[in-house]
ModelCIF file with pLDDT and N, C-alpha, C, O atoms, coordinates in Angstrom:
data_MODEL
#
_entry.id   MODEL 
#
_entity.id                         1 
_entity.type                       polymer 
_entity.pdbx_number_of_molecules   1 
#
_entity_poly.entity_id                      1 
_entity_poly.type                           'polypeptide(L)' 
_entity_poly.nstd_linkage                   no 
_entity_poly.nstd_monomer                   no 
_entity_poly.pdbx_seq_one_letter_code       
;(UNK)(UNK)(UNK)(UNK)(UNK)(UNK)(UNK)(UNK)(UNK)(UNK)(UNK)(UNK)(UNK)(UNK)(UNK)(UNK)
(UNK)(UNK)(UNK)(UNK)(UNK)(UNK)(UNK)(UNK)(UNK)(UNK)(UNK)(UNK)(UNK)(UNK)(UNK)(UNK)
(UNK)(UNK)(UNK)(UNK)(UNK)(UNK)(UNK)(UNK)(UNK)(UNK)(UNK)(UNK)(UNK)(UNK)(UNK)(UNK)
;
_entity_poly.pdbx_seq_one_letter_code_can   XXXXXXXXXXXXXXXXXXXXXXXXXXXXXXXXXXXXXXXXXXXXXXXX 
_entity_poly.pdbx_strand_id                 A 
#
loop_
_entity_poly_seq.entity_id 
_entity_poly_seq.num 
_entity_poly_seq.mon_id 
_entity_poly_seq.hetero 
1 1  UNK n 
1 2  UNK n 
1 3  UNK n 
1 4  UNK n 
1 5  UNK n 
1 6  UNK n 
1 7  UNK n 
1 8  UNK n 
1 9  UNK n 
1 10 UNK n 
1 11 UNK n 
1 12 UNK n 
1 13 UNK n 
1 14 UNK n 
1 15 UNK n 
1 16 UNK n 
1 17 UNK n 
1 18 UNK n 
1 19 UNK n 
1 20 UNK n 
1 21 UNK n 
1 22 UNK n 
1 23 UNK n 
1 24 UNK n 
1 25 UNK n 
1 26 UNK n 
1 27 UNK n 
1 28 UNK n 
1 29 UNK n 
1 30 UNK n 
1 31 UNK n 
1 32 UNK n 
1 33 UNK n 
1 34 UNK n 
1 35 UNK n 
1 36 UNK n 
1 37 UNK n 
1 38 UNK n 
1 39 UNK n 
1 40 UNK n 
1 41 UNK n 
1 42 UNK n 
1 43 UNK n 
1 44 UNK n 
1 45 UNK n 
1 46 UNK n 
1 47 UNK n 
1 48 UNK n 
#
_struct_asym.id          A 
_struct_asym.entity_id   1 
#
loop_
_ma_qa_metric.id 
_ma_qa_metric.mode 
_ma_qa_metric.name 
_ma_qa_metric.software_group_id 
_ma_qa_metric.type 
1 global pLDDT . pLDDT 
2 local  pLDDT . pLDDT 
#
_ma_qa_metric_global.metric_id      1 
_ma_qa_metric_global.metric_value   95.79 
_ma_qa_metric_global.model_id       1 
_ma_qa_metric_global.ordinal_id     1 
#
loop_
_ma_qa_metric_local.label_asym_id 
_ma_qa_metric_local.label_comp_id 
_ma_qa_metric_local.label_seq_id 
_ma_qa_metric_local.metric_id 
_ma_qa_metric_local.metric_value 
_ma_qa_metric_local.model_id 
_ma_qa_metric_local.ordinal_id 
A UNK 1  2 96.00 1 1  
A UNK 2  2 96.00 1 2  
A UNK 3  2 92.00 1 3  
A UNK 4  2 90.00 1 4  
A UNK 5  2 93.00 1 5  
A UNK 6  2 92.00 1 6  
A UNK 7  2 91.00 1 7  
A UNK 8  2 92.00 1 8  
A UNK 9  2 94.00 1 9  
A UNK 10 2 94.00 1 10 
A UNK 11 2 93.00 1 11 
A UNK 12 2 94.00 1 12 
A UNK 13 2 94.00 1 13 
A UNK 14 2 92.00 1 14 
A UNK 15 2 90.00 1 15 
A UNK 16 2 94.00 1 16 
A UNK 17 2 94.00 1 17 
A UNK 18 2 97.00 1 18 
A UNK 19 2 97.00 1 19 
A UNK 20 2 97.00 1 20 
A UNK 21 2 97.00 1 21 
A UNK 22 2 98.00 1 22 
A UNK 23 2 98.00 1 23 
A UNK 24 2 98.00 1 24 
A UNK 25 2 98.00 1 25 
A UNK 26 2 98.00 1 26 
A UNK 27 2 98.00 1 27 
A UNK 28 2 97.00 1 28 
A UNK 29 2 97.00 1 29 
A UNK 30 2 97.00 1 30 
A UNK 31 2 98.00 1 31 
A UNK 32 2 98.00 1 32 
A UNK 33 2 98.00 1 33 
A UNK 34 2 98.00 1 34 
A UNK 35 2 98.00 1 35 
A UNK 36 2 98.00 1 36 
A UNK 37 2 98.00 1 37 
A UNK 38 2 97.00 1 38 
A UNK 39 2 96.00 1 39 
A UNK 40 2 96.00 1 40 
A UNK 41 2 97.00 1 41 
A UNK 42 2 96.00 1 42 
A UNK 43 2 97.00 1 43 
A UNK 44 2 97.00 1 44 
A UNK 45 2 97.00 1 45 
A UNK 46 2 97.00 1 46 
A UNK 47 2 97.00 1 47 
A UNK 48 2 97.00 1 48 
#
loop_
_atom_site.group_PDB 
_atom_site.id 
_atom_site.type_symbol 
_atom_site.label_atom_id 
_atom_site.label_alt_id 
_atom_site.label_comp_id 
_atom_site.label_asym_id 
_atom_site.label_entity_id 
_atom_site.label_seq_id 
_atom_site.pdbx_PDB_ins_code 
_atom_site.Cartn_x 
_atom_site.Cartn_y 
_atom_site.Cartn_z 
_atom_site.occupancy 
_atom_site.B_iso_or_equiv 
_atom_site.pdbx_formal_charge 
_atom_site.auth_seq_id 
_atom_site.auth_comp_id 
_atom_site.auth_asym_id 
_atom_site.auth_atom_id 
_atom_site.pdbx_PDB_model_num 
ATOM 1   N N  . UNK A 1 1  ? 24.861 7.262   -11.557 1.00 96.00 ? 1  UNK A N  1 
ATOM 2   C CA . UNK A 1 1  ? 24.648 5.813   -11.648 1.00 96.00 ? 1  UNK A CA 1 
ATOM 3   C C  . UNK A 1 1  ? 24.692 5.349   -13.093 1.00 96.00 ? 1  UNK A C  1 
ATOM 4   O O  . UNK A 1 1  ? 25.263 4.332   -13.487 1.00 96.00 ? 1  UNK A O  1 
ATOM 5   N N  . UNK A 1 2  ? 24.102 6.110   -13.742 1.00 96.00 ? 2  UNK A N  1 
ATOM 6   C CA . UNK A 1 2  ? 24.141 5.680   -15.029 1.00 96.00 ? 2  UNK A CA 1 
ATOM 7   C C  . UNK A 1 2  ? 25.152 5.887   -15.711 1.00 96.00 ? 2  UNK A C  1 
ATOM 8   O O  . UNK A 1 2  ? 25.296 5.225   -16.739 1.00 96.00 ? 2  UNK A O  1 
ATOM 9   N N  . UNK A 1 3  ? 26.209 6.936   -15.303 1.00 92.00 ? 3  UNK A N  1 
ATOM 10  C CA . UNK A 1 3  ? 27.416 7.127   -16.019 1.00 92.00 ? 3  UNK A CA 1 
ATOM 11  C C  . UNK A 1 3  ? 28.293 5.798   -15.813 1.00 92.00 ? 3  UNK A C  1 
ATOM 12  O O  . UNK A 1 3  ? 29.249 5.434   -16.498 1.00 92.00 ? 3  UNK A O  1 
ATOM 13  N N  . UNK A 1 4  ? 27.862 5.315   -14.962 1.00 90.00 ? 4  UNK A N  1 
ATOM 14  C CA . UNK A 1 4  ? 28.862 3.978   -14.618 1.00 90.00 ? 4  UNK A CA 1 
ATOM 15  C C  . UNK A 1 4  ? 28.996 2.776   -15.521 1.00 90.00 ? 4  UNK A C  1 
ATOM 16  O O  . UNK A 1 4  ? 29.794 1.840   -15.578 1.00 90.00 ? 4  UNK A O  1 
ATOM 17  N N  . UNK A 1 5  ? 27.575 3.256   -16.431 1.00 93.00 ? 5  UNK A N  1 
ATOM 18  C CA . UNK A 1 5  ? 27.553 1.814   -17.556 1.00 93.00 ? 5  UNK A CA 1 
ATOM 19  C C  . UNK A 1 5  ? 28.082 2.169   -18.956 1.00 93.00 ? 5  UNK A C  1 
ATOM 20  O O  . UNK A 1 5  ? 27.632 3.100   -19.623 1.00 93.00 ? 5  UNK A O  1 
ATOM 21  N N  . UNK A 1 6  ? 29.254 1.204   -19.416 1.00 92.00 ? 6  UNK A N  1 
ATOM 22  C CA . UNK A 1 6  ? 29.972 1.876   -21.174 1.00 92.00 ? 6  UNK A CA 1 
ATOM 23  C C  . UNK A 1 6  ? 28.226 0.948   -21.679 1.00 92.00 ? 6  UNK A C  1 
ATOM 24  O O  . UNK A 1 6  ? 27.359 0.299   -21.094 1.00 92.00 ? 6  UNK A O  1 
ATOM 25  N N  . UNK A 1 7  ? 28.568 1.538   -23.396 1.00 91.00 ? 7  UNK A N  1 
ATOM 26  C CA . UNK A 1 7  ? 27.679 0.954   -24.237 1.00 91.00 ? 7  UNK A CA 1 
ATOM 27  C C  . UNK A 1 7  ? 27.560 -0.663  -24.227 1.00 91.00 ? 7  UNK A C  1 
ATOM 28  O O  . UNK A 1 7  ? 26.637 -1.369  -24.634 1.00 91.00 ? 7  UNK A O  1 
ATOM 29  N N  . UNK A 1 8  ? 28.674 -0.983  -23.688 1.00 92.00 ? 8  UNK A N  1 
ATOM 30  C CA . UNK A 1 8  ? 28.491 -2.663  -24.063 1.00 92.00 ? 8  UNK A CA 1 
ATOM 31  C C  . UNK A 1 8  ? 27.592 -3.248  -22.805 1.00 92.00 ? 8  UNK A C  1 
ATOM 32  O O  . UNK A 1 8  ? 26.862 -4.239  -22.761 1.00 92.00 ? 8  UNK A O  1 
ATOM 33  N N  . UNK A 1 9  ? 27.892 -2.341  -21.879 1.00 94.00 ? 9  UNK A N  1 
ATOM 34  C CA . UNK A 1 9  ? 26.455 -2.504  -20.463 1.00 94.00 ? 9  UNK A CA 1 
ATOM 35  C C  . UNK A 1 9  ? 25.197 -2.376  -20.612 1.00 94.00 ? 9  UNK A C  1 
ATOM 36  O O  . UNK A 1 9  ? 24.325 -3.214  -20.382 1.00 94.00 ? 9  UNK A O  1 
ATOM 37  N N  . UNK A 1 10 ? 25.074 -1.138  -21.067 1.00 94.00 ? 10 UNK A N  1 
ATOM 38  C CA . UNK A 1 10 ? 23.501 -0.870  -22.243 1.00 94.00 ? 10 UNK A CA 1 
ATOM 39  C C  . UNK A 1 10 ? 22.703 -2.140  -23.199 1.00 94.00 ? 10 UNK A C  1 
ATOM 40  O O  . UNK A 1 10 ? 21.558 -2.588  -23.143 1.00 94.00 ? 10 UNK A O  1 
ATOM 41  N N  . UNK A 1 11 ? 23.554 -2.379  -23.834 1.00 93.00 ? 11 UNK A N  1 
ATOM 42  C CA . UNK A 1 11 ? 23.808 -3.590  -24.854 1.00 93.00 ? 11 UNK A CA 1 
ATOM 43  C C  . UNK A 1 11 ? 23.188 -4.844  -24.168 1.00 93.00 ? 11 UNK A C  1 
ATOM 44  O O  . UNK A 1 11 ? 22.038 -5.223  -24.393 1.00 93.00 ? 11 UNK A O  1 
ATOM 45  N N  . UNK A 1 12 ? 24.102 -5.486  -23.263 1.00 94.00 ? 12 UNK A N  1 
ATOM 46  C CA . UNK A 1 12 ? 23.940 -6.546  -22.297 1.00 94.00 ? 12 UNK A CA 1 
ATOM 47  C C  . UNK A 1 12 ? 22.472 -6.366  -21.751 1.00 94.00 ? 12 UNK A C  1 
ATOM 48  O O  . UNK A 1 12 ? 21.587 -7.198  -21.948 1.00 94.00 ? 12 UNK A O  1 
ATOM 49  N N  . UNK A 1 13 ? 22.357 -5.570  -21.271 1.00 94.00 ? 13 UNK A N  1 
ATOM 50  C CA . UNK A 1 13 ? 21.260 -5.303  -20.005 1.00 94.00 ? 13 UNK A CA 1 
ATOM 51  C C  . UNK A 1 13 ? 19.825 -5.434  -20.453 1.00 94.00 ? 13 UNK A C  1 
ATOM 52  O O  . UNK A 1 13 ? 18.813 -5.607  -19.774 1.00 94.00 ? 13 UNK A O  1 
ATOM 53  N N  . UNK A 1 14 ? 20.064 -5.240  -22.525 1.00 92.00 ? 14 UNK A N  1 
ATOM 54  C CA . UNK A 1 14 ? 18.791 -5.000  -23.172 1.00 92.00 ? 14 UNK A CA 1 
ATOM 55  C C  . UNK A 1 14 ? 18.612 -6.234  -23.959 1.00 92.00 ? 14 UNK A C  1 
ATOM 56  O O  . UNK A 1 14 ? 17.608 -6.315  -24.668 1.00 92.00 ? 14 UNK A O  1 
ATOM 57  N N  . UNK A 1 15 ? 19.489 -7.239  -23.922 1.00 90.00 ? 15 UNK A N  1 
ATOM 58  C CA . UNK A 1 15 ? 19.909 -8.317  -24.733 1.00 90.00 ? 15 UNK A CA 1 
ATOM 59  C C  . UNK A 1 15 ? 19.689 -9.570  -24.738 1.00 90.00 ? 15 UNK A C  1 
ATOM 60  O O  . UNK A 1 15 ? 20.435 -10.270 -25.423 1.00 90.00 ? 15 UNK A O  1 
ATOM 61  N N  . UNK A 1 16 ? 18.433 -10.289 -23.853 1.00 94.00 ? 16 UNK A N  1 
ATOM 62  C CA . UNK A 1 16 ? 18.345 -11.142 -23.543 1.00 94.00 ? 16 UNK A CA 1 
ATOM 63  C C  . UNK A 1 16 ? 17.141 -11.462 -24.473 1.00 94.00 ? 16 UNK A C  1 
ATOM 64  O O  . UNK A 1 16 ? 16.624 -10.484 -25.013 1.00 94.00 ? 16 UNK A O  1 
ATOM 65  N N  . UNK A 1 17 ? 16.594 -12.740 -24.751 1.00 94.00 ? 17 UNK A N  1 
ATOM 66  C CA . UNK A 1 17 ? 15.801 -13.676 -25.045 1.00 94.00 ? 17 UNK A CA 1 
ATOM 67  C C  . UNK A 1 17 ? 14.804 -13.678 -23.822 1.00 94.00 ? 17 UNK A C  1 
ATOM 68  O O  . UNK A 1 17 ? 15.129 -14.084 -22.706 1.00 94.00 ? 17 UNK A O  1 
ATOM 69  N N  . UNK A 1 18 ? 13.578 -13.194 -24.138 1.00 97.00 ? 18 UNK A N  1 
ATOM 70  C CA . UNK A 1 18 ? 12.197 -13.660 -23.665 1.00 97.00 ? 18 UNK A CA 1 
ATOM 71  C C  . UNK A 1 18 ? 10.949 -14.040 -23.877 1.00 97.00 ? 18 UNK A C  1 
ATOM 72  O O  . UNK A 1 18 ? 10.314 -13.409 -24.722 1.00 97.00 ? 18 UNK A O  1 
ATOM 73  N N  . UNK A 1 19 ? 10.273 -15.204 -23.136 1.00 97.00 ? 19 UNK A N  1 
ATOM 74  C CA . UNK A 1 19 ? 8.928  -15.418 -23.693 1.00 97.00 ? 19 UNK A CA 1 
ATOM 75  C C  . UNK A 1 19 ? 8.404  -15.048 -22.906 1.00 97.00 ? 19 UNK A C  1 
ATOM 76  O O  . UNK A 1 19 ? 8.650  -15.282 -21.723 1.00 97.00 ? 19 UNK A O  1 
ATOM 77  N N  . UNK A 1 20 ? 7.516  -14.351 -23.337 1.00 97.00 ? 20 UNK A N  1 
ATOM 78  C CA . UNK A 1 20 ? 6.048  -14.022 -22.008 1.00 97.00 ? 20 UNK A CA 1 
ATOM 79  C C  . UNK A 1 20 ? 5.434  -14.653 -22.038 1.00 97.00 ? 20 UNK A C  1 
ATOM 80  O O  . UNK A 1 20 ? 4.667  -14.316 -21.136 1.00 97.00 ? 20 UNK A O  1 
ATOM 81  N N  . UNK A 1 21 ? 4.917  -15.859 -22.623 1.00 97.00 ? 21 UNK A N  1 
ATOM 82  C CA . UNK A 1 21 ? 3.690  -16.803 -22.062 1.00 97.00 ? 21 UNK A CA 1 
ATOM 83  C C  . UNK A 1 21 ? 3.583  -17.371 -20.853 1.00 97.00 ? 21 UNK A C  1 
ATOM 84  O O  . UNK A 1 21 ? 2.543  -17.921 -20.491 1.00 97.00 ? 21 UNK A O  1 
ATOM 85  N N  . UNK A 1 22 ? 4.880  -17.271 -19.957 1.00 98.00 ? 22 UNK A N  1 
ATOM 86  C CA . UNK A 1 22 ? 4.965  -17.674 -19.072 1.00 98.00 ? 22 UNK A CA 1 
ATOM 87  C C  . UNK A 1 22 ? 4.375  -17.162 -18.109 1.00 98.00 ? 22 UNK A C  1 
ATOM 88  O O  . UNK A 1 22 ? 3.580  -17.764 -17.387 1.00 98.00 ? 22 UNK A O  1 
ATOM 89  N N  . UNK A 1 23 ? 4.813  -15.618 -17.966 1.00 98.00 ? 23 UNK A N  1 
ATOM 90  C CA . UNK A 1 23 ? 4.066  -14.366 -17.511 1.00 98.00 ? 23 UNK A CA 1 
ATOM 91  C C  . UNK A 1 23 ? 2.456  -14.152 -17.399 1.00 98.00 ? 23 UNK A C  1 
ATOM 92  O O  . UNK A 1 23 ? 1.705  -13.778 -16.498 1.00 98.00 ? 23 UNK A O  1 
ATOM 93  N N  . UNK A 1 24 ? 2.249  -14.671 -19.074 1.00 98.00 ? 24 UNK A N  1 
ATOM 94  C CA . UNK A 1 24 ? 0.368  -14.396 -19.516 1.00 98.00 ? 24 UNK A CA 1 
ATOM 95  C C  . UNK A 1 24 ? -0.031 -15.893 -18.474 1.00 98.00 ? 24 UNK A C  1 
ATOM 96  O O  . UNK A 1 24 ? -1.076 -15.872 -17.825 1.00 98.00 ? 24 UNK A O  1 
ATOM 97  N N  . UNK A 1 25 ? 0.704  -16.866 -18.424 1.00 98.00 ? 25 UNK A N  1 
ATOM 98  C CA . UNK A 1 25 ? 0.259  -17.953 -17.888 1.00 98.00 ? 25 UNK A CA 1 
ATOM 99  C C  . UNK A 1 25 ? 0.170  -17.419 -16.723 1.00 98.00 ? 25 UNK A C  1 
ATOM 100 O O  . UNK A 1 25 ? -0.892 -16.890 -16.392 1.00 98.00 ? 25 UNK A O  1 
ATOM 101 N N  . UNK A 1 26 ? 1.364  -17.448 -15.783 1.00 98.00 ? 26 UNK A N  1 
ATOM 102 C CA . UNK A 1 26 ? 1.022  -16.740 -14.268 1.00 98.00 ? 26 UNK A CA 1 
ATOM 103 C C  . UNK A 1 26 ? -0.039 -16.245 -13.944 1.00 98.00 ? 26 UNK A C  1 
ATOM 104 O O  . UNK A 1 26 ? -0.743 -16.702 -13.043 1.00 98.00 ? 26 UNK A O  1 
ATOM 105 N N  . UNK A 1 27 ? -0.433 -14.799 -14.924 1.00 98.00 ? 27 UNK A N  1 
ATOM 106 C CA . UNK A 1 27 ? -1.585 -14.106 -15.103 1.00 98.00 ? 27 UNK A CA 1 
ATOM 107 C C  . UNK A 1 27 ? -2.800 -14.675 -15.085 1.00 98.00 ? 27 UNK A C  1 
ATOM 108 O O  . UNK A 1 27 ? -3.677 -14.269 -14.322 1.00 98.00 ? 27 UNK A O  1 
ATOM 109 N N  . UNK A 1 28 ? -3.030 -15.952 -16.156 1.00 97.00 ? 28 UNK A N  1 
ATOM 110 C CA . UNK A 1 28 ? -4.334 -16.307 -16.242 1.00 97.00 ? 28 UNK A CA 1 
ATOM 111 C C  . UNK A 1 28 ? -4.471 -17.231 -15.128 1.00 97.00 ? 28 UNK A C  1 
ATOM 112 O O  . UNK A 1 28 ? -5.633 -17.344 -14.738 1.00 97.00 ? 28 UNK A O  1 
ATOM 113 N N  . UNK A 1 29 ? -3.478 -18.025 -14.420 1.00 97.00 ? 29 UNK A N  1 
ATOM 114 C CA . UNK A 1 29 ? -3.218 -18.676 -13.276 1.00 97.00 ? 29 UNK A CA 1 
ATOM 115 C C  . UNK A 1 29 ? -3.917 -18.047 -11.898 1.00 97.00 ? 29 UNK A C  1 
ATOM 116 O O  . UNK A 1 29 ? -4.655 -18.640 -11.112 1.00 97.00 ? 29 UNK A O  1 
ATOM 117 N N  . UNK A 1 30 ? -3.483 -16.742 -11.850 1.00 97.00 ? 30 UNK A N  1 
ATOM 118 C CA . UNK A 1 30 ? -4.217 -15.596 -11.027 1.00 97.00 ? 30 UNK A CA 1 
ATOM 119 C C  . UNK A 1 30 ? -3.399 -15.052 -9.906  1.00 97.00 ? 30 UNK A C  1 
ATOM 120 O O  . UNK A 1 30 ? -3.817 -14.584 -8.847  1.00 97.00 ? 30 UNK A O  1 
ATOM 121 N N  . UNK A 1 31 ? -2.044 -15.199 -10.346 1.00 98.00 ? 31 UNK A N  1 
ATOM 122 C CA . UNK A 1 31 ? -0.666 -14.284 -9.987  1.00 98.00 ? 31 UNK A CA 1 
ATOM 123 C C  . UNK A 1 31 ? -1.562 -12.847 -9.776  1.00 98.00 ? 31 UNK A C  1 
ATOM 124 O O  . UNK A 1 31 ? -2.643 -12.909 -10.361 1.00 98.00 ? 31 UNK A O  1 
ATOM 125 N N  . UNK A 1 32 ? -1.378 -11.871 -9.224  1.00 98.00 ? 32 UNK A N  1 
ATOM 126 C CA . UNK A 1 32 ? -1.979 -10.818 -8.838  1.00 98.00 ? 32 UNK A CA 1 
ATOM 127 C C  . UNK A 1 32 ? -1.106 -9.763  -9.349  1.00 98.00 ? 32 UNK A C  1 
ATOM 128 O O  . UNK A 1 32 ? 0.027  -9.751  -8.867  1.00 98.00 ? 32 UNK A O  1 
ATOM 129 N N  . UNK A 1 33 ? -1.384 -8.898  -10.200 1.00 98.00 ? 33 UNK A N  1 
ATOM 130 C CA . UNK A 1 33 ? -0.829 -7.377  -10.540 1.00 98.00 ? 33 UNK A CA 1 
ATOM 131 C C  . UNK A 1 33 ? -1.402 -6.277  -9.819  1.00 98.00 ? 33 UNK A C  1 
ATOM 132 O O  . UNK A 1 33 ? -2.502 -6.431  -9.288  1.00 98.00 ? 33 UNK A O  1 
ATOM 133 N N  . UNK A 1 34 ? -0.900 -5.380  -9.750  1.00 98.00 ? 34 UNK A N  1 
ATOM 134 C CA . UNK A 1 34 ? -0.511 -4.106  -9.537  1.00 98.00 ? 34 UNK A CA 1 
ATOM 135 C C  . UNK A 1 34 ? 0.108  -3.091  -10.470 1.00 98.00 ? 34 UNK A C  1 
ATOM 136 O O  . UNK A 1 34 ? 1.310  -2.851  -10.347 1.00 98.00 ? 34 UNK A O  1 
ATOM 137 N N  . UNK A 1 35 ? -0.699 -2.397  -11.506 1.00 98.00 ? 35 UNK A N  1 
ATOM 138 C CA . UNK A 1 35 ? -0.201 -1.799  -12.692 1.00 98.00 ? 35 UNK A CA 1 
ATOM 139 C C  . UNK A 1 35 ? -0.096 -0.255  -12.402 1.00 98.00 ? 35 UNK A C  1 
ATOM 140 O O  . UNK A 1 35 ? -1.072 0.468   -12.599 1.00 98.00 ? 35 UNK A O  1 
ATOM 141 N N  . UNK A 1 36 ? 1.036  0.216   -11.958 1.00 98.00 ? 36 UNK A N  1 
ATOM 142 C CA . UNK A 1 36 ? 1.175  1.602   -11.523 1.00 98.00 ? 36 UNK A CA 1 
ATOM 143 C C  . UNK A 1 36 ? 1.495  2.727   -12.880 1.00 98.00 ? 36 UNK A C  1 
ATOM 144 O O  . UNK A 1 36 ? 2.700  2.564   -13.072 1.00 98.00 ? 36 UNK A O  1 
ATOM 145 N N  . UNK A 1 37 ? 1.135  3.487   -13.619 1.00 98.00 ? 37 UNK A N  1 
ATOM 146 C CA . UNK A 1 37 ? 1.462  4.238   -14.220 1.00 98.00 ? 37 UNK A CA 1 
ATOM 147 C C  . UNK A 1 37 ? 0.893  5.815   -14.255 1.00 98.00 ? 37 UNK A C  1 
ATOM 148 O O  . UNK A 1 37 ? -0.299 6.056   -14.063 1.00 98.00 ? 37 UNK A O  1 
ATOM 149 N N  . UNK A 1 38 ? 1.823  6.796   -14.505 1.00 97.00 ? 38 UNK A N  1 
ATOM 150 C CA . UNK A 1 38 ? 1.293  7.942   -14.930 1.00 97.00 ? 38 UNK A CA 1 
ATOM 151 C C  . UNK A 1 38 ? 0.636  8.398   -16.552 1.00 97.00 ? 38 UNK A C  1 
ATOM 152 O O  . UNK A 1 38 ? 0.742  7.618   -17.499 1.00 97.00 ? 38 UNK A O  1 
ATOM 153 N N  . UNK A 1 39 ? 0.107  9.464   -16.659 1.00 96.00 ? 39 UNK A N  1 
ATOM 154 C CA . UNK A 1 39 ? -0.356 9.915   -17.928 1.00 96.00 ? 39 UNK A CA 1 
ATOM 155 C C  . UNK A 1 39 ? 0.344  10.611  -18.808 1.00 96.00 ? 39 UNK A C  1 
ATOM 156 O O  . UNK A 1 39 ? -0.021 10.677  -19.982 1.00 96.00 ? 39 UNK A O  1 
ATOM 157 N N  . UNK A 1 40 ? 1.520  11.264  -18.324 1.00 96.00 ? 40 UNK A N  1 
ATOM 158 C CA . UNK A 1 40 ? 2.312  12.289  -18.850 1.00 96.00 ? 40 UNK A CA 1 
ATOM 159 C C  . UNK A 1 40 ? 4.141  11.644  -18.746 1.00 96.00 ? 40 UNK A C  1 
ATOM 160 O O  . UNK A 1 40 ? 5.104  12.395  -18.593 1.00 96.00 ? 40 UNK A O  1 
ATOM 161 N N  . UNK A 1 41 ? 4.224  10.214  -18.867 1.00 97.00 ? 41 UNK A N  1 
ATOM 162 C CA . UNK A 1 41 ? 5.391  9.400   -19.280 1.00 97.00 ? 41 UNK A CA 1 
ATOM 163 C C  . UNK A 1 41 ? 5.875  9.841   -20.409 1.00 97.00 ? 41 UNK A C  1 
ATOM 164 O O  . UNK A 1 41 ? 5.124  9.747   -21.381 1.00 97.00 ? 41 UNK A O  1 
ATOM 165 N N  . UNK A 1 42 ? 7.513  10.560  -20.656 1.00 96.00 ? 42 UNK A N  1 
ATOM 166 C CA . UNK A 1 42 ? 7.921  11.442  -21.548 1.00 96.00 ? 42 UNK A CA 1 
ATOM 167 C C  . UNK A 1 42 ? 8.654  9.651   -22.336 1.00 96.00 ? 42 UNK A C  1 
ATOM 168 O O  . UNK A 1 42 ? 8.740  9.534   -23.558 1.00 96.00 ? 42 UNK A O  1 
ATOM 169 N N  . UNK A 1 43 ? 8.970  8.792   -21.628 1.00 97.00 ? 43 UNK A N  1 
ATOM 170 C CA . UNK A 1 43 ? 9.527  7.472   -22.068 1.00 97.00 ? 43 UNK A CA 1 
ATOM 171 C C  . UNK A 1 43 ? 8.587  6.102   -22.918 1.00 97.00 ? 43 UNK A C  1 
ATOM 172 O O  . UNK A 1 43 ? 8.820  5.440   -23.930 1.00 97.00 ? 43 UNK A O  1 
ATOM 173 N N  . UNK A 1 44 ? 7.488  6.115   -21.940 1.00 97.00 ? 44 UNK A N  1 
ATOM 174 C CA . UNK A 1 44 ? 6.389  4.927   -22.566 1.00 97.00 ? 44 UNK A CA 1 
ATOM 175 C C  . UNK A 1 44 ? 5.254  5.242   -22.470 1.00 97.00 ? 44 UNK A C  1 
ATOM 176 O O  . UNK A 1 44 ? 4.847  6.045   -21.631 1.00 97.00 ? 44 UNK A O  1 
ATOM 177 N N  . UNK A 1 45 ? 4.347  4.500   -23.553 1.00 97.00 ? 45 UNK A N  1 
ATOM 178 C CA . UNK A 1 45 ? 2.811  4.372   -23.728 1.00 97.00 ? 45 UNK A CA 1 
ATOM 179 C C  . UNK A 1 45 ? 3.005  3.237   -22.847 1.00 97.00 ? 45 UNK A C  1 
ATOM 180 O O  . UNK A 1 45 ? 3.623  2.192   -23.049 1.00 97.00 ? 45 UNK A O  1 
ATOM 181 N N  . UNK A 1 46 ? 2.199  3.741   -21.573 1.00 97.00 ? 46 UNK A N  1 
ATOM 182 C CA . UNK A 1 46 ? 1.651  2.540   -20.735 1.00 97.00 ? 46 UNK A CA 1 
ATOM 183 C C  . UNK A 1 46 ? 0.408  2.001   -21.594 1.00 97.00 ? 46 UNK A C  1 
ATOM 184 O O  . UNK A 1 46 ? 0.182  0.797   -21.716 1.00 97.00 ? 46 UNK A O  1 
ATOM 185 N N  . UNK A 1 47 ? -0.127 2.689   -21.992 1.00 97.00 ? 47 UNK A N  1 
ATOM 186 C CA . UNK A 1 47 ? -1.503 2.049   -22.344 1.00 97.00 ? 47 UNK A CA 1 
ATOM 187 C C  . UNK A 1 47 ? -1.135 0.455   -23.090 1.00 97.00 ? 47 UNK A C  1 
ATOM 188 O O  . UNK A 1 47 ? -1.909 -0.497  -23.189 1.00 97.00 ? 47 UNK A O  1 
ATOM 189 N N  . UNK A 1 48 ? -0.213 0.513   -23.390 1.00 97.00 ? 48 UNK A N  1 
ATOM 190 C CA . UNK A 1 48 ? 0.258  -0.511  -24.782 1.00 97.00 ? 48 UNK A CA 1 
ATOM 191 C C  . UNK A 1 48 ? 0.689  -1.612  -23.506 1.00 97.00 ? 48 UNK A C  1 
ATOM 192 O O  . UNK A 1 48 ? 1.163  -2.716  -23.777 1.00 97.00 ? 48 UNK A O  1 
#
């Protein structure tokens, strides 16, 4: 699946303009999460 994307797909896919206040708004609004993570993520600090 992933072989299917050249660099300029990579590029694109990571390339957009975002604000999260919109998000933190939802949030403080009382939109409901569900924060799934493991401890041993070789990719991200969930904690962050």
């Amino acid at each position: 699946a992933f072989s299917h994307l050249d660099a300029n797909d990579v590029l694109n896919a990571m390339s957009r303009q975002q604000d999260p206040e919109p998000l933190f708004a939802a949030g403080r609004g009382g939109l409901r999460l569900l924060h799934l993570y493991g401890d041993a993520d070789q990719q991200l600090d969930n904690v962050v």
